[in-house]
Protein backbone atom coordinates (compact mmCIF):
# COMPACT_ATOMS: atom_id res chain seq x y z
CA UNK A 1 -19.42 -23.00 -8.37
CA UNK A 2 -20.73 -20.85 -5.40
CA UNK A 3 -18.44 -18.28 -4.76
CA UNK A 4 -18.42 -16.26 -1.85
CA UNK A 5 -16.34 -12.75 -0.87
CA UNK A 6 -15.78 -11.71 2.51
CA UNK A 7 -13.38 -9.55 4.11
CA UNK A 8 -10.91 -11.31 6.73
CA UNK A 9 -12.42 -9.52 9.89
CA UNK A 10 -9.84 -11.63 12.29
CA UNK A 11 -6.48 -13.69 12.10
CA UNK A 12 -7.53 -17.42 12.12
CA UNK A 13 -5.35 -20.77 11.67
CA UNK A 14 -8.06 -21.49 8.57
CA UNK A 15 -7.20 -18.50 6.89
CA UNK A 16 -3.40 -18.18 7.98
CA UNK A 17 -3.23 -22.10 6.05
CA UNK A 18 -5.51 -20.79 2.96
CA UNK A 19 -3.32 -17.71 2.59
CA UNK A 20 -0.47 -19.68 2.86
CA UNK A 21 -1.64 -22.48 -0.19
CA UNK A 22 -1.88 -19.97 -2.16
CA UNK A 23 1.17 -16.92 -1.45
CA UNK A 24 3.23 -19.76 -3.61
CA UNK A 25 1.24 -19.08 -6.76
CA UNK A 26 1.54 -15.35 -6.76
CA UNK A 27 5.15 -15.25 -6.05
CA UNK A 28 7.79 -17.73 -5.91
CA UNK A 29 10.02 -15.20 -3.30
CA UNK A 30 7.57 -13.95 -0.91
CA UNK A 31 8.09 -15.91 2.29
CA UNK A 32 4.98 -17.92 4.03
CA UNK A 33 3.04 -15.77 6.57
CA UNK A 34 3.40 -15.63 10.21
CA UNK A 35 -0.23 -15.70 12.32
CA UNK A 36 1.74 -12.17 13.71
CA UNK A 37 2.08 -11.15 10.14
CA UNK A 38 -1.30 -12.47 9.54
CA UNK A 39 -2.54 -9.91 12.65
CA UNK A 40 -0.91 -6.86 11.64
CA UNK A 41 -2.66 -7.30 8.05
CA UNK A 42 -6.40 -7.94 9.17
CA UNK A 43 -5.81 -5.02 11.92
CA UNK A 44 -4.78 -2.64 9.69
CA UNK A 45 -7.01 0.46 9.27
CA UNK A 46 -5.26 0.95 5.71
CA UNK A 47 -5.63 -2.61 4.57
CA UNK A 48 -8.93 -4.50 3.89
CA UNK A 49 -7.98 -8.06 2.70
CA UNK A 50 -10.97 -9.78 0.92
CA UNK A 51 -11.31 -13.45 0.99
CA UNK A 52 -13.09 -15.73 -1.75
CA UNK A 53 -14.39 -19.26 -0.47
CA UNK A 54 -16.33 -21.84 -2.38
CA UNK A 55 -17.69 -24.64 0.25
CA UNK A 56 -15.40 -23.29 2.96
CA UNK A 57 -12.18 -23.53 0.92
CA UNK A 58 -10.30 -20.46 0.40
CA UNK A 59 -9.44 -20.63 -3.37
CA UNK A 60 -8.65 -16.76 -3.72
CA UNK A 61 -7.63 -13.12 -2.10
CA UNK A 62 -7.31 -9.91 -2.67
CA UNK A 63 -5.53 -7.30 -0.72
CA UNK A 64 -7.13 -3.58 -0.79
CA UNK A 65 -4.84 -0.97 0.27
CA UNK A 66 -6.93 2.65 1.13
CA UNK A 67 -4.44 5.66 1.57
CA UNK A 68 -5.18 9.61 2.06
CA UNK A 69 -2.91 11.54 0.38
CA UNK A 70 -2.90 15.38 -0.85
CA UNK A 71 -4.66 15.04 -3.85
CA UNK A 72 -7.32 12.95 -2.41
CA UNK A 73 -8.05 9.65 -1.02
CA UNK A 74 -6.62 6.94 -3.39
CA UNK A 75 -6.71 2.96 -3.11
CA UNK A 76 -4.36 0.37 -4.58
CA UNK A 77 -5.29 -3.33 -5.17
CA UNK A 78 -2.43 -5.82 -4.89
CA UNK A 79 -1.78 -9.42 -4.41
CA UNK A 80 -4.47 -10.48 -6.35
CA UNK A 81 -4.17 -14.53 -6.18
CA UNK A 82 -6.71 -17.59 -7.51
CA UNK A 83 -6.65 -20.83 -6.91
CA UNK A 84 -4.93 -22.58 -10.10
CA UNK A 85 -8.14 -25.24 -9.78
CA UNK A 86 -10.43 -22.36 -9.76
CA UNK A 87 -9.01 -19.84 -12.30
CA UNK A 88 -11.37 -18.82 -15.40
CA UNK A 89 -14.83 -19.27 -13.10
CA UNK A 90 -14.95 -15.61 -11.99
CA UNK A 91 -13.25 -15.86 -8.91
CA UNK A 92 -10.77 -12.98 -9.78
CA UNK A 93 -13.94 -10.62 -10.82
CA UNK A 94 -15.59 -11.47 -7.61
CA UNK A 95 -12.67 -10.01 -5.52
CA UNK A 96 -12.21 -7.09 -7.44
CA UNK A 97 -15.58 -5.98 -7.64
CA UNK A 98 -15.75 -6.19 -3.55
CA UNK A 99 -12.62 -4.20 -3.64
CA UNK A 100 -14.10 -1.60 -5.95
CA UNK A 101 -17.51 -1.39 -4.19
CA UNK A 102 -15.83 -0.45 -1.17
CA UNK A 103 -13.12 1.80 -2.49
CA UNK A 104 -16.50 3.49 -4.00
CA UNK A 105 -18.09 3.94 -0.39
CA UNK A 106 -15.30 4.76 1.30
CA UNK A 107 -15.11 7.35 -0.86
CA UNK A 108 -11.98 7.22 -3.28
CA UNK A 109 -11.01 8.50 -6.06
CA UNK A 110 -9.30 6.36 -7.55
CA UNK A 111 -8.65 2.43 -7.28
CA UNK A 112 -4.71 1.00 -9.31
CA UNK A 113 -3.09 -1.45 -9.34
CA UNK A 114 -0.52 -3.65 -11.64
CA UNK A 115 -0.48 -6.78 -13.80
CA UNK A 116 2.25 -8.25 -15.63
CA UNK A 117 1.52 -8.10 -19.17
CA UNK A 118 1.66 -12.04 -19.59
CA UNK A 119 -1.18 -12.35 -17.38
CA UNK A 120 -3.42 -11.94 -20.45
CA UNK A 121 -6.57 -13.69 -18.83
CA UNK A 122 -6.09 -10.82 -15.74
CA UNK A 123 -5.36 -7.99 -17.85
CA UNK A 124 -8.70 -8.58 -19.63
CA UNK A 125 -10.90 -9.31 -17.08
CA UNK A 126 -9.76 -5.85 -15.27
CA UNK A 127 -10.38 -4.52 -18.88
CA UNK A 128 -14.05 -5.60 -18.84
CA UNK A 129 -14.73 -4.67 -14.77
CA UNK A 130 -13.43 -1.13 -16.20
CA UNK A 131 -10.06 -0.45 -15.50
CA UNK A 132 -8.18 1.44 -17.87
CA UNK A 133 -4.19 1.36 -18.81
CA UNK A 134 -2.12 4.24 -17.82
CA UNK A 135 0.83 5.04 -19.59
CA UNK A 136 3.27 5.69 -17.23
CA UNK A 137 6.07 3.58 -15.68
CA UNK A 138 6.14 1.95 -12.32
CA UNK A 139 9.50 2.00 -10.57
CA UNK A 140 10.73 -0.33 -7.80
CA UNK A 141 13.54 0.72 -5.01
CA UNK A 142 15.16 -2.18 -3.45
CA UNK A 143 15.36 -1.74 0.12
CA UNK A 144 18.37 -4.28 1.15
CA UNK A 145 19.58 -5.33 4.52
């Protein structure tokens, strides 16, 4: 498998289609993406999504999110998604270590992000690329219509 990372530079019906194949197997609620949603990511100044091909068929992403706040300049990962097909061949390492690298020359501090604890196979491989737990709890506020 030839795997290859780029970031998504410009909103394109090939990647608006590849993003949408796979939003279903990171989360059953999220709704598909709009090409306007699809804009507003990839233009972004905060946001850096990275894009993992293998013979021109997206099989994974990763969404880098770079923020300043007053203790420093801090980065989250999120929406971390492979392929099903393509899952265990180092896909998910691939992304992250783009993410990282460039959290690392932009500067950062500090790179987090979350995993469900079932996602053993995830949990591990961020283990090995370096991440550490943090104990500490994540809380969610529901923002409702």
């Amino acid at each position: 498998m030839s795997v290859t990372v780029e970031t998504a530079r410009h909103a394109s019906d090939e990647l608006l289609a590849g993003l949408n194949r796979l939003l279903p197997q990171l989360s059953s609620s999220a709704p598909p993406l709009t090409m306007g949603d699809l804009e507003v990511l990839v233009g972004s100044p905060a946001v850096t999504l990275f894009v993992a091909s293998n013979g021109g068929v997206i099989v994974g992403t990763l969404t880098l999110v770079v923020f300043a706040i007053p203790s420093g300049l801090r980065a989250w990962i999120e929406d971390v998604v492979v392929d099903e097909a393509s899952r265990g061949l180092g896909v998910g390492a691939a992304l992250t270590t783009a993410a990282t690298d460039q959290a690392r020359q932009r500067g950062v501090r500090s790179v987090d992000l979350t995993s469900r604890p079932s996602r053993e196979a995830a949990n591990s491989m961020y283990r090995n690329l370096g991440f550490t737990l943090r104990e500490t709890n994540v809380y969610r506020y529901l923002i409702e219509d």
